[in-house]
N, C-alpha and C. Protein backbone atom coordinates (compact mmCIF):
# COMPACT_ATOMS: atom_id res chain seq x y z
N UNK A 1 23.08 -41.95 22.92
CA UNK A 1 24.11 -40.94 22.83
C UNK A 1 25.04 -41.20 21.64
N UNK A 2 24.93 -42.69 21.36
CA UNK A 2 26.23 -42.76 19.86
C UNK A 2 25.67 -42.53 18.71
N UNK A 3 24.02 -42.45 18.63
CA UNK A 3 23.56 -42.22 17.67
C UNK A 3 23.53 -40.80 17.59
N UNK A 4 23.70 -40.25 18.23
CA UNK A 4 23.83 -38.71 18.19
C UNK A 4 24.97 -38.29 17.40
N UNK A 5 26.01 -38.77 18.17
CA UNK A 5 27.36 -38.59 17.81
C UNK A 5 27.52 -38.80 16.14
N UNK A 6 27.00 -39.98 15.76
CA UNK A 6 26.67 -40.62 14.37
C UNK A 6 26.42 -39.82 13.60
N UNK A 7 25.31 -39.82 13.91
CA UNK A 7 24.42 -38.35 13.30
C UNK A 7 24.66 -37.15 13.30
N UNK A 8 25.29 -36.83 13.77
CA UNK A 8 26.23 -35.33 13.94
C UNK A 8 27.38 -35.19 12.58
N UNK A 9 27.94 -36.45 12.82
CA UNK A 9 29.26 -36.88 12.09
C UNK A 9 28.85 -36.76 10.32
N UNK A 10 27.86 -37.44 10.76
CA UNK A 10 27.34 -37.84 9.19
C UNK A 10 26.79 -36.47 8.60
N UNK A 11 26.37 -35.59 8.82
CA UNK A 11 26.17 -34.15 9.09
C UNK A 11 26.91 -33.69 8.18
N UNK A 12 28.28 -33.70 9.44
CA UNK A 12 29.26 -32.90 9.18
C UNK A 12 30.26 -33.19 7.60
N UNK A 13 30.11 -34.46 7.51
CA UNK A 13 30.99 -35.26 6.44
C UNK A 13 29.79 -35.22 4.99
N UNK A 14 28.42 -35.01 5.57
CA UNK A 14 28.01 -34.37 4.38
C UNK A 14 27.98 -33.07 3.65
N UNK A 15 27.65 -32.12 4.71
CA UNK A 15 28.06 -30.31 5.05
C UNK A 15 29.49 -30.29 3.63
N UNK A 16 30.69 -30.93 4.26
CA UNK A 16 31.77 -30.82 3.80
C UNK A 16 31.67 -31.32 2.48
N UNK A 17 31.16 -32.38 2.32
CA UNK A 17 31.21 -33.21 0.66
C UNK A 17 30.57 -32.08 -0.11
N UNK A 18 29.38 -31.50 0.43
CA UNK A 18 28.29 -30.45 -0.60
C UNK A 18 29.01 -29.20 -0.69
N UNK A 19 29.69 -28.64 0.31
CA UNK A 19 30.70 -27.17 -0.50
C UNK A 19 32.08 -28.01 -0.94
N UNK A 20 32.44 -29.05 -1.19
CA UNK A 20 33.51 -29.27 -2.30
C UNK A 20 33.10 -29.41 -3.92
N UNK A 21 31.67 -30.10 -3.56
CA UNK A 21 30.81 -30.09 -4.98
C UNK A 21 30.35 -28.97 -5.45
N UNK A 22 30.15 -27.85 -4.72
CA UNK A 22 29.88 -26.48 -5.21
C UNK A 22 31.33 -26.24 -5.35
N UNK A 23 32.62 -25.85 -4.76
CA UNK A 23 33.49 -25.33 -5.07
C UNK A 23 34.08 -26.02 -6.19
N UNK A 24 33.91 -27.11 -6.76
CA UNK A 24 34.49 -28.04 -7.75
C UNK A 24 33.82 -27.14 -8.96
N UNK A 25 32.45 -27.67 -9.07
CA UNK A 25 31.80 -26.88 -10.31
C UNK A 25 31.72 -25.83 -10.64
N UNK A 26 31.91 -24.94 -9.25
CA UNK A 26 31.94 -23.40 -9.68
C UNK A 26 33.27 -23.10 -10.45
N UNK A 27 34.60 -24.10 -9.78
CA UNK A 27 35.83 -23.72 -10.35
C UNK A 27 36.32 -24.12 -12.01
N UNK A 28 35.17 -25.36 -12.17
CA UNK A 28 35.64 -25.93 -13.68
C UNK A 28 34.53 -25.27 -14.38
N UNK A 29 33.41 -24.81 -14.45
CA UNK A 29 32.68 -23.96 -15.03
C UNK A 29 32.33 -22.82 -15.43
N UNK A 30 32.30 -22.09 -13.77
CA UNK A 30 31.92 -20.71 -13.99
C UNK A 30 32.94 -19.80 -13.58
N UNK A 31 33.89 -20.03 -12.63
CA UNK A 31 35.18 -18.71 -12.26
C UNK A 31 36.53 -19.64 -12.12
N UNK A 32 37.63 -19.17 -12.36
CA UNK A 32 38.63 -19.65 -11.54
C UNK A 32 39.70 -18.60 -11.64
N UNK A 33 40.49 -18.43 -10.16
CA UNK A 33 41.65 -17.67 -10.16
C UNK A 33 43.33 -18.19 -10.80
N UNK A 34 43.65 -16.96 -11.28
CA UNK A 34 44.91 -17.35 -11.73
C UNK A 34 45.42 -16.17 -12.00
N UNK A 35 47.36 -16.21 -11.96
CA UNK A 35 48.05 -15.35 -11.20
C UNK A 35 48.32 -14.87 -12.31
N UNK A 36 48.91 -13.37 -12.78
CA UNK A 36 50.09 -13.04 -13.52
C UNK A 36 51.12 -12.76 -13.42
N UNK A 37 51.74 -13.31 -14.49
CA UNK A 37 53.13 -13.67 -14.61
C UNK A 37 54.23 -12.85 -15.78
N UNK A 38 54.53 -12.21 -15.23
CA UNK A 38 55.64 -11.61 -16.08
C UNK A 38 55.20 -9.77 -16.31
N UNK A 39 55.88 -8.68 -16.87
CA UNK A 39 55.64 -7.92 -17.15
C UNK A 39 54.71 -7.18 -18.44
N UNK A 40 53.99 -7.95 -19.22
CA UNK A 40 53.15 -7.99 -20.22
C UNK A 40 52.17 -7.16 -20.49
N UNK A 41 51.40 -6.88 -19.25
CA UNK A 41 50.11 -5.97 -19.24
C UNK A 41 50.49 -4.91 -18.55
N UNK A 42 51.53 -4.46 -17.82
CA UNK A 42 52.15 -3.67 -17.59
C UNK A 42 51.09 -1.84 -18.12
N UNK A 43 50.77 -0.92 -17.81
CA UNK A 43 50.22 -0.97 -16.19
C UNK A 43 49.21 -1.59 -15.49
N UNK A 44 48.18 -2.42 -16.58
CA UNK A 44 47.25 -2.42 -15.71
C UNK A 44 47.66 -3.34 -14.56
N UNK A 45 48.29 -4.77 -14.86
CA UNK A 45 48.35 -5.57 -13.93
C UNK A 45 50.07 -5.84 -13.88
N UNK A 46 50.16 -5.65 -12.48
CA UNK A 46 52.12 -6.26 -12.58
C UNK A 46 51.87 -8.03 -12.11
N UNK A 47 53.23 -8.17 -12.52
CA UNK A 47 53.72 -9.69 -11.92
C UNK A 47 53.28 -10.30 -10.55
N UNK A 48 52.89 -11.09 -10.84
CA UNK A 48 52.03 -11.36 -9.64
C UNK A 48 50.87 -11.29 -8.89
N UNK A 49 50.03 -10.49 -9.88
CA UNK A 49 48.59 -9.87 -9.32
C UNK A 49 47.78 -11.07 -9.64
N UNK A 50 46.82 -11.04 -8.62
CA UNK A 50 46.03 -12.41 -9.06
C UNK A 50 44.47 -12.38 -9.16
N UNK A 51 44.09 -12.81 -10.19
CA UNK A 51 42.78 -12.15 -10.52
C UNK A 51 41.80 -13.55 -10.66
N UNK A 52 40.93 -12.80 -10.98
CA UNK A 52 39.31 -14.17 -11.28
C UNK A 52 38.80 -14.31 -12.57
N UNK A 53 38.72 -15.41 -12.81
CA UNK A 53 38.34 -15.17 -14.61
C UNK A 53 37.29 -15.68 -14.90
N UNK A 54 36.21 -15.10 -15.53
CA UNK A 54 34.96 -15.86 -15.70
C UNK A 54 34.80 -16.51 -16.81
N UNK A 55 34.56 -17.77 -17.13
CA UNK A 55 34.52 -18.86 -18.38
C UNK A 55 33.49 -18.53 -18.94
N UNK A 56 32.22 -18.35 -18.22
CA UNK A 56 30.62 -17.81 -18.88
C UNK A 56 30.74 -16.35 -19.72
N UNK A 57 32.07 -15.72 -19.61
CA UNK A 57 31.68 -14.42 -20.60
C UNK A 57 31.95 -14.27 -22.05
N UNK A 58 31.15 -13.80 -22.20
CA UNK A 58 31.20 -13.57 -23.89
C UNK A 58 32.77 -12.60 -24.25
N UNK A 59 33.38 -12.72 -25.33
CA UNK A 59 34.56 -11.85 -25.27
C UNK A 59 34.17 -10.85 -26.65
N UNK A 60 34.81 -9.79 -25.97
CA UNK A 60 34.72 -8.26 -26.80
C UNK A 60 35.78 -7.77 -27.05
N UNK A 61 36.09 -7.03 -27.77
CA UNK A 61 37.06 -6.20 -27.93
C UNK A 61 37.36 -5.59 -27.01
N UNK A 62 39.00 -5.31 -26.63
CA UNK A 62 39.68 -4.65 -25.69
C UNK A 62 39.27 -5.42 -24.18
N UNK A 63 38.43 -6.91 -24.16
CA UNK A 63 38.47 -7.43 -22.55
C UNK A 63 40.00 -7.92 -22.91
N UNK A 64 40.15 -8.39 -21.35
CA UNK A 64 41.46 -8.71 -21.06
C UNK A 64 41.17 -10.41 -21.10
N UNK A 65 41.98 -11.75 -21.79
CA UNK A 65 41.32 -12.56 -21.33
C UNK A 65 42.60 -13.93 -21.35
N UNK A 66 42.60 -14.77 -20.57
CA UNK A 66 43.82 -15.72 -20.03
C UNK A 66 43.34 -16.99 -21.29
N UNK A 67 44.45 -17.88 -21.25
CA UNK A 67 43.79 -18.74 -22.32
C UNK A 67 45.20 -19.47 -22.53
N UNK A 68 45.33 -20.33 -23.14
CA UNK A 68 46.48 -21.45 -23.23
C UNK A 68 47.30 -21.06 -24.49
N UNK A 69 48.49 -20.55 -23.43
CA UNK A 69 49.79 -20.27 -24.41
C UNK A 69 50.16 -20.86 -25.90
N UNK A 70 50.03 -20.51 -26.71
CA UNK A 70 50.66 -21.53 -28.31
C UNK A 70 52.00 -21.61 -28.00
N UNK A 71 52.76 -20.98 -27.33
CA UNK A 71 53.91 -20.84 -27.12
C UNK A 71 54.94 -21.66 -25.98
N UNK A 72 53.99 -21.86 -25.00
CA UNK A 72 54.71 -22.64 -23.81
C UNK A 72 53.58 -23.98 -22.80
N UNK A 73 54.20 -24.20 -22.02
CA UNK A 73 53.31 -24.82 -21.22
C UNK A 73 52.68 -23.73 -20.37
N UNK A 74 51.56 -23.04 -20.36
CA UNK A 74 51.27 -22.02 -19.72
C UNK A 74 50.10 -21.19 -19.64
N UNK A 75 49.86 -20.44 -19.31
CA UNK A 75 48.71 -19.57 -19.91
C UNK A 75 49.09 -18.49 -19.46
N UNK A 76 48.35 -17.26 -20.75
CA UNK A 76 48.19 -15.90 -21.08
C UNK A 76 47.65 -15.08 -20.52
N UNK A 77 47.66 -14.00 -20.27
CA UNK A 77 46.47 -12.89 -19.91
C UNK A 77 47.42 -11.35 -21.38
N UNK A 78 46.15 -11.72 -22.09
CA UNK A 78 46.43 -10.79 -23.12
C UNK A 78 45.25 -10.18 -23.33
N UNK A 79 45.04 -8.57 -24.10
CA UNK A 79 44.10 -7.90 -24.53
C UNK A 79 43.40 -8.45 -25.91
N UNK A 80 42.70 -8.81 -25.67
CA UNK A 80 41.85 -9.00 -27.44
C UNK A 80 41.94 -7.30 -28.27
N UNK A 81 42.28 -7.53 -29.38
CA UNK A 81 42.56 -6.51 -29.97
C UNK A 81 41.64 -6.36 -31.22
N UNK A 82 41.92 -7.80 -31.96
CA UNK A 82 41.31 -8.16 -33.21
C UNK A 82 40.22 -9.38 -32.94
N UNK A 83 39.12 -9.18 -33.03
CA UNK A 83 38.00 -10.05 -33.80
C UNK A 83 37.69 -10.17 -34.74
N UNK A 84 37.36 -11.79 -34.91
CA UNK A 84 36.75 -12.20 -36.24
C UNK A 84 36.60 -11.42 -37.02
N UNK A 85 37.54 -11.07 -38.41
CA UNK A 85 37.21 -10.52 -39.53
C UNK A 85 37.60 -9.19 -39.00
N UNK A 86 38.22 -8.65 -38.49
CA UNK A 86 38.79 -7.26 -38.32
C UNK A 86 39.97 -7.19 -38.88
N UNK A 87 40.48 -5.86 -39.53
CA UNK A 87 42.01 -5.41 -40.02
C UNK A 87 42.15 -4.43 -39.11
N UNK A 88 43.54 -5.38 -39.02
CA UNK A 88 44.42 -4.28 -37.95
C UNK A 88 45.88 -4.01 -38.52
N UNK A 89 45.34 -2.72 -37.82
CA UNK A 89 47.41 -2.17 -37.63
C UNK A 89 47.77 -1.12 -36.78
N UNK A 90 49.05 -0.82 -36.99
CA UNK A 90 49.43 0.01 -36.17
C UNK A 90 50.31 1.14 -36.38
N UNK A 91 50.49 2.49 -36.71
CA UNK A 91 51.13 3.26 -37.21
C UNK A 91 51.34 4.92 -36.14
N UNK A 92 52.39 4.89 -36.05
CA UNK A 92 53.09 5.75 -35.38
C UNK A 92 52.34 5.75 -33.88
N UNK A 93 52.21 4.58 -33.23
CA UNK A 93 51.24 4.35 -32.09
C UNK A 93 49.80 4.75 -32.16
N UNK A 94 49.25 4.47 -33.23
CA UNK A 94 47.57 5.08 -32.87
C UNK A 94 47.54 3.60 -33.65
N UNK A 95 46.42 2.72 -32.81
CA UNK A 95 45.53 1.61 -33.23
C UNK A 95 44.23 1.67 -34.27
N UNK A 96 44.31 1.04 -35.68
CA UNK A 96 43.95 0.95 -36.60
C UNK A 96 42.90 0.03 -36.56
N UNK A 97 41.47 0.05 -36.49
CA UNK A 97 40.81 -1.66 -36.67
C UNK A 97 39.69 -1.50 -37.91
N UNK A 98 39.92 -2.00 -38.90
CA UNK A 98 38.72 -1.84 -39.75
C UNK A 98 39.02 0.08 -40.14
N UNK A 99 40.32 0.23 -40.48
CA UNK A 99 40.11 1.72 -40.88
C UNK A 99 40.04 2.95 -39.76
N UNK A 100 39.13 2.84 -38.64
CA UNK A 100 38.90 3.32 -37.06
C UNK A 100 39.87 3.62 -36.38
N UNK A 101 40.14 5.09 -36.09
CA UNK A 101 41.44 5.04 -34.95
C UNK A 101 40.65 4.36 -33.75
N UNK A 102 41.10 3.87 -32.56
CA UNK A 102 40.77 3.37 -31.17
C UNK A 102 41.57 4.22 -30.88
N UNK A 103 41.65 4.65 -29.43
CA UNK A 103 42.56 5.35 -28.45
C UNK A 103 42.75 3.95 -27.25
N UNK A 104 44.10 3.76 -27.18
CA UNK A 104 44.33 3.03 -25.94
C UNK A 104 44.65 3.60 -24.60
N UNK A 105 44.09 3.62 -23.53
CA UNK A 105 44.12 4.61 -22.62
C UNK A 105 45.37 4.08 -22.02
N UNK A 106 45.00 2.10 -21.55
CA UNK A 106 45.62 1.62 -20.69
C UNK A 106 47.22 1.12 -21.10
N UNK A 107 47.18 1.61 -22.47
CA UNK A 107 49.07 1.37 -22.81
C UNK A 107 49.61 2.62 -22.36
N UNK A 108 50.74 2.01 -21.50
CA UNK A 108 51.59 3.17 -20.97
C UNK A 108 52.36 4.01 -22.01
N UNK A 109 52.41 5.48 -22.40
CA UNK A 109 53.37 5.70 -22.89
C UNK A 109 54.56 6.20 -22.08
N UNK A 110 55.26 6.35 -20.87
CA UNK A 110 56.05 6.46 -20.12
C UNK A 110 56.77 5.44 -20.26
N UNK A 111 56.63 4.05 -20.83
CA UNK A 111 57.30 2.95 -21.18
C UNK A 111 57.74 2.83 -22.60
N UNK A 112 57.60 3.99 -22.85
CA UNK A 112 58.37 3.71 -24.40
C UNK A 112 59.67 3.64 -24.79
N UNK A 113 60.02 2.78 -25.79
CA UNK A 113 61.26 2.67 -26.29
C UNK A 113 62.13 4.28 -26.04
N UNK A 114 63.31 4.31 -25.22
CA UNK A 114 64.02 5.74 -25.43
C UNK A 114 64.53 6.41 -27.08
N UNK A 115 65.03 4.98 -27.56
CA UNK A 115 65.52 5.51 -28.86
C UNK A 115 64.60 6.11 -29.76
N UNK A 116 63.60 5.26 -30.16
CA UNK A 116 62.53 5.35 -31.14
C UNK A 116 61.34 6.22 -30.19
N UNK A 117 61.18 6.62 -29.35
CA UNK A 117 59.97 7.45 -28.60
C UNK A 117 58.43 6.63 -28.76
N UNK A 118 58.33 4.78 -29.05
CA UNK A 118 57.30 4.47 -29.23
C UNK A 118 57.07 3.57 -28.31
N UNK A 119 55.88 3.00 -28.33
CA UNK A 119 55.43 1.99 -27.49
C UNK A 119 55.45 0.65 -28.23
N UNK A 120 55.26 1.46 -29.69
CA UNK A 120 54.55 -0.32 -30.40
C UNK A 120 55.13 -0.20 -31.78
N UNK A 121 55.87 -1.05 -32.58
CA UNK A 121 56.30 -1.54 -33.26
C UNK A 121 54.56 -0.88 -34.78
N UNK A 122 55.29 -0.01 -35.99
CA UNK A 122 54.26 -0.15 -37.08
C UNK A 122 54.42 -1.45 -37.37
N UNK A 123 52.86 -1.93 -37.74
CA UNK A 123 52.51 -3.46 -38.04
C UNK A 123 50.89 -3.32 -39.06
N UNK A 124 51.03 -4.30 -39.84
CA UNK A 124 49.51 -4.59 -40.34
C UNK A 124 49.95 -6.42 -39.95
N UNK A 125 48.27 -6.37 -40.13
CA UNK A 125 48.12 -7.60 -39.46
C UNK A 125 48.92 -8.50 -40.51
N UNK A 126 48.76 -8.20 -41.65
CA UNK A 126 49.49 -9.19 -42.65
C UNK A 126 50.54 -9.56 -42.75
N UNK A 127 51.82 -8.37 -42.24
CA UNK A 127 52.95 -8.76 -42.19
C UNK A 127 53.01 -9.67 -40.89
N UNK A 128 52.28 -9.44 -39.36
CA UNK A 128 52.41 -10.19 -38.16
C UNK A 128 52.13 -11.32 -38.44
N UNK A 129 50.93 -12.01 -39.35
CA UNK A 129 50.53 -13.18 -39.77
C UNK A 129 50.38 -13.55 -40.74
N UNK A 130 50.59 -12.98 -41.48
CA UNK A 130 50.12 -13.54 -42.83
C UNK A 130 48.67 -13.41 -43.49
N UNK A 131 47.82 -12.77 -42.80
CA UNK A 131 46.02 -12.72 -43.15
C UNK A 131 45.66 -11.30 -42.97
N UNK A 132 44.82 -10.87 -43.67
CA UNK A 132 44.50 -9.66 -43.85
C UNK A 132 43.75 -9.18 -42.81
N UNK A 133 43.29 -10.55 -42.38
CA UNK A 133 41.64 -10.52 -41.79
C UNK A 133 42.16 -11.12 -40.40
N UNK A 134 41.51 -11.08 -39.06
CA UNK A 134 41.74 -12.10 -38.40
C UNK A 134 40.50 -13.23 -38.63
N UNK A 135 40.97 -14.43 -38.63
CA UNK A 135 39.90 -15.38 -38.99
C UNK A 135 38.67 -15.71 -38.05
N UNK A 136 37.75 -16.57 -38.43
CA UNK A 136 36.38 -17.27 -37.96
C UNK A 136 37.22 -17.80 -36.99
N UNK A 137 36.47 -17.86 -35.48
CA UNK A 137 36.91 -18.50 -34.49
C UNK A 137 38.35 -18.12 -33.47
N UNK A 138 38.75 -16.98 -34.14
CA UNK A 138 40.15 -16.65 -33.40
C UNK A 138 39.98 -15.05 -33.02
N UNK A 139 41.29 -14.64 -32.20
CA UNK A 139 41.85 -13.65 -31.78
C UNK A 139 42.98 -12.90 -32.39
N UNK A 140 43.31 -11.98 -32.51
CA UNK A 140 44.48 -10.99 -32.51
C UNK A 140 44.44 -10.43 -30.72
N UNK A 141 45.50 -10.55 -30.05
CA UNK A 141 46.12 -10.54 -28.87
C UNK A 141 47.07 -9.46 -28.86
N UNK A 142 47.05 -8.37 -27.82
CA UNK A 142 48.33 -7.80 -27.45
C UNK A 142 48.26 -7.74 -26.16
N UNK A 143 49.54 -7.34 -25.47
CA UNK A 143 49.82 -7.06 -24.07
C UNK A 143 50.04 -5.68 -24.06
N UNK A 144 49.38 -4.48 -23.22
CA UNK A 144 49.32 -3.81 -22.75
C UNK A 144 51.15 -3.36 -22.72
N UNK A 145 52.05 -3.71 -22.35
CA UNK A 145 53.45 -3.64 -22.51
C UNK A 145 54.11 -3.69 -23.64
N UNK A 146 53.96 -3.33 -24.65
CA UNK A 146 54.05 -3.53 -25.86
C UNK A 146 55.36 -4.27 -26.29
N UNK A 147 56.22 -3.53 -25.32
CA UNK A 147 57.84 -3.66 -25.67
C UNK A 147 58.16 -4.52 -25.20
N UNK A 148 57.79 -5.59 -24.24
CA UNK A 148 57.71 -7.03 -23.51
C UNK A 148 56.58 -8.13 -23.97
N UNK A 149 55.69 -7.69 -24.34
CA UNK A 149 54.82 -8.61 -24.60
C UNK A 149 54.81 -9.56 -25.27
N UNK A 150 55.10 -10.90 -25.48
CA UNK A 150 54.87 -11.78 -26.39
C UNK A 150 53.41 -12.06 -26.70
N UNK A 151 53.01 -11.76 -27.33
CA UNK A 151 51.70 -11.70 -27.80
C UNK A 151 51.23 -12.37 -29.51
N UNK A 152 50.50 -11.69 -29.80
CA UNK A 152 49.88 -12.70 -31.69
C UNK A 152 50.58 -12.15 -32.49
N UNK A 153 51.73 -10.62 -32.32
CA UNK A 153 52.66 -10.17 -33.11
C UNK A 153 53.57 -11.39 -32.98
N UNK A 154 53.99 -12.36 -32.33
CA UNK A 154 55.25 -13.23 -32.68
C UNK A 154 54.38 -14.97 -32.98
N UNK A 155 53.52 -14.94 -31.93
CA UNK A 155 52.73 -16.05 -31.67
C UNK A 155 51.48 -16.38 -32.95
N UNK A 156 50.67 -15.54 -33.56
CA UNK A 156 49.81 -15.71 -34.41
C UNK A 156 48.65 -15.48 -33.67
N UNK A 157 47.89 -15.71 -34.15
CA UNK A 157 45.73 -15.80 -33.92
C UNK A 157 46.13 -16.51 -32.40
N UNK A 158 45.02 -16.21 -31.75
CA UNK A 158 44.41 -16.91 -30.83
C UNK A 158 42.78 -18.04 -30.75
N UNK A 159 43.35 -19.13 -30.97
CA UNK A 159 41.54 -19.88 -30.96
C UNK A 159 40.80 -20.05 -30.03
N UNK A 160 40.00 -19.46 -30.67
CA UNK A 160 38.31 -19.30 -29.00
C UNK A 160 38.43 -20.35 -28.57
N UNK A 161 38.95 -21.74 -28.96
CA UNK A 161 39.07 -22.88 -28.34
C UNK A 161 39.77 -22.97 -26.83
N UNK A 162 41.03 -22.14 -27.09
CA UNK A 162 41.83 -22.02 -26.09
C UNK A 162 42.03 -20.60 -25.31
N UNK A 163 40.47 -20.41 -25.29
CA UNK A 163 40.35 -19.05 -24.51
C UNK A 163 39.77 -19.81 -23.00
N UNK A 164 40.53 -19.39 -21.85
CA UNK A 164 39.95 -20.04 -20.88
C UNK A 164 38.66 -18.98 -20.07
N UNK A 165 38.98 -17.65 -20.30
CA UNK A 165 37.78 -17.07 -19.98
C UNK A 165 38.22 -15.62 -20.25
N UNK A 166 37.27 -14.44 -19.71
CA UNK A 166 37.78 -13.13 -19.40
C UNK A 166 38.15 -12.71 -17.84
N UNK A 167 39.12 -11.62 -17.79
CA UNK A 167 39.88 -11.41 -16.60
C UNK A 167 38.60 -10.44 -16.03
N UNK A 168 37.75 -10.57 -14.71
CA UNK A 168 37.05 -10.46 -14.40
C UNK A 168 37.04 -9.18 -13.15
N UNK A 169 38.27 -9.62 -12.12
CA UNK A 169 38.37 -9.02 -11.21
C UNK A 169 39.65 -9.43 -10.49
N UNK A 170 40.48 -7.94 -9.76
CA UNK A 170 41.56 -8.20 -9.12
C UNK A 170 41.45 -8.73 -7.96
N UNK A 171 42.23 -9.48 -6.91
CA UNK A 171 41.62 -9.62 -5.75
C UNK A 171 43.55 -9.53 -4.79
N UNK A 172 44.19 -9.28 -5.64
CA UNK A 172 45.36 -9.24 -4.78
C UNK A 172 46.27 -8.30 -5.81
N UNK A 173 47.37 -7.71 -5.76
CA UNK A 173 47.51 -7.47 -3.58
C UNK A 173 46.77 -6.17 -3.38
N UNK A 174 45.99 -6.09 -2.54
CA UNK A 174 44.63 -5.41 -1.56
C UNK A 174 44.95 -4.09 -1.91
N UNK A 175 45.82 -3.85 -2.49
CA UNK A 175 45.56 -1.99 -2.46
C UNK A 175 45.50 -1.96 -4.46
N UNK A 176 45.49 -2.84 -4.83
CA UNK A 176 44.80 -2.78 -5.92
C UNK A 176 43.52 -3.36 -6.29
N UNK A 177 42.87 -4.03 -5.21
CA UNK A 177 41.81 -4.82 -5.50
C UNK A 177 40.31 -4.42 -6.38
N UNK A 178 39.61 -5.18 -7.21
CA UNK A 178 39.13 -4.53 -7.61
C UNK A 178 38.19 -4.84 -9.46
N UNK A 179 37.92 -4.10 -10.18
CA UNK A 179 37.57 -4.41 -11.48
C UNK A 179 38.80 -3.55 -12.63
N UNK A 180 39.19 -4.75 -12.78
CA UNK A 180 40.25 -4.00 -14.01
C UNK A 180 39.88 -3.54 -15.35
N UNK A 181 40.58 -1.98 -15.49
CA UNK A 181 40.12 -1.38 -16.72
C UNK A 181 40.76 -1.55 -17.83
């Protein structure tokens, strides 16, 4: 009967060791959740929404993607705007990349400045940074909030180094849950 008990135990204390070793690797490899913070992406995501980010994805233009602040102890959830070797700017709110208008669906204009009637500050990338181009290995970043966002307009490039992944999926709070656009 104690060998039962034993054996049960040993079971159980293995059961448990093998989903911490799956939940370990899945979390430093392939997904991990993390919250947002502050008003930045404003509408898609408010303060506090907490999403899943996948480390395995390739990043594109316009994903949303978290990554280690240049600015604080912290991390980001900003829009990729500019890739490698793209010119950007911005003039009377229509987004410029390589010459190309883009249409941004998900910047609010209901949040625009009252005085000035805009969302976003005219900018070429050169005056925000200094480079015509965004460089090999980096990002141009904005936040969806234009008028709050600390983003690569104050901060500079973003390095793929310190991209921790793309924002994948919402999972709180429940009446937004979901795939963010």
């Amino acid at each position: 009967m104690e060998k039962t008990v034993k054996k049960e135990l040993f079971s159980w204390i293995q059961s448990i060791f093998f989903a911490m070793a799956i939940a370990f690797i899945v979390h430093q490899f392939l997904f991990v959740p993390t919250k947002v913070l502050g008003e930045s992406m404003l509408p898609t995501f408010e303060d506090e929404d907490r999403v899943i980010v996948s480390k395995v994805s390739s990043i594109d233009r316009f994903d949303m993607i978290v990554f280690n602040a240049p600015d604080a102890d912290d991390k980001y959830i900003k829009r990729v705007i500019g890739m490698p070797g793209d010119r950007v700017e911005m003039i009377d709110d229509v987004l410029y990349i390589n010459g190309k208008v883009y249409d941004e669906p998900y910047v609010s204009y209901i949040a625009g400045d009252p005085i000035t009637n805009r969302i976003t500050e005219n900018f070429t990338l050169e005056e925000m940074t200094g480079s015509e181009k965004v460089p090999k290995g980096a990002f141009f970043v904005l936040g969806d909030h234009r008028l709050t966002s600390n983003d690569s307009r104050s901060f500079g490039f973003i390095d793929q180094d310190e991209v921790i992944g793309e924002v994948k999926f919402r999972f709180s709070p429940f009446t937004d849950i979901g795939i963010p656009k």
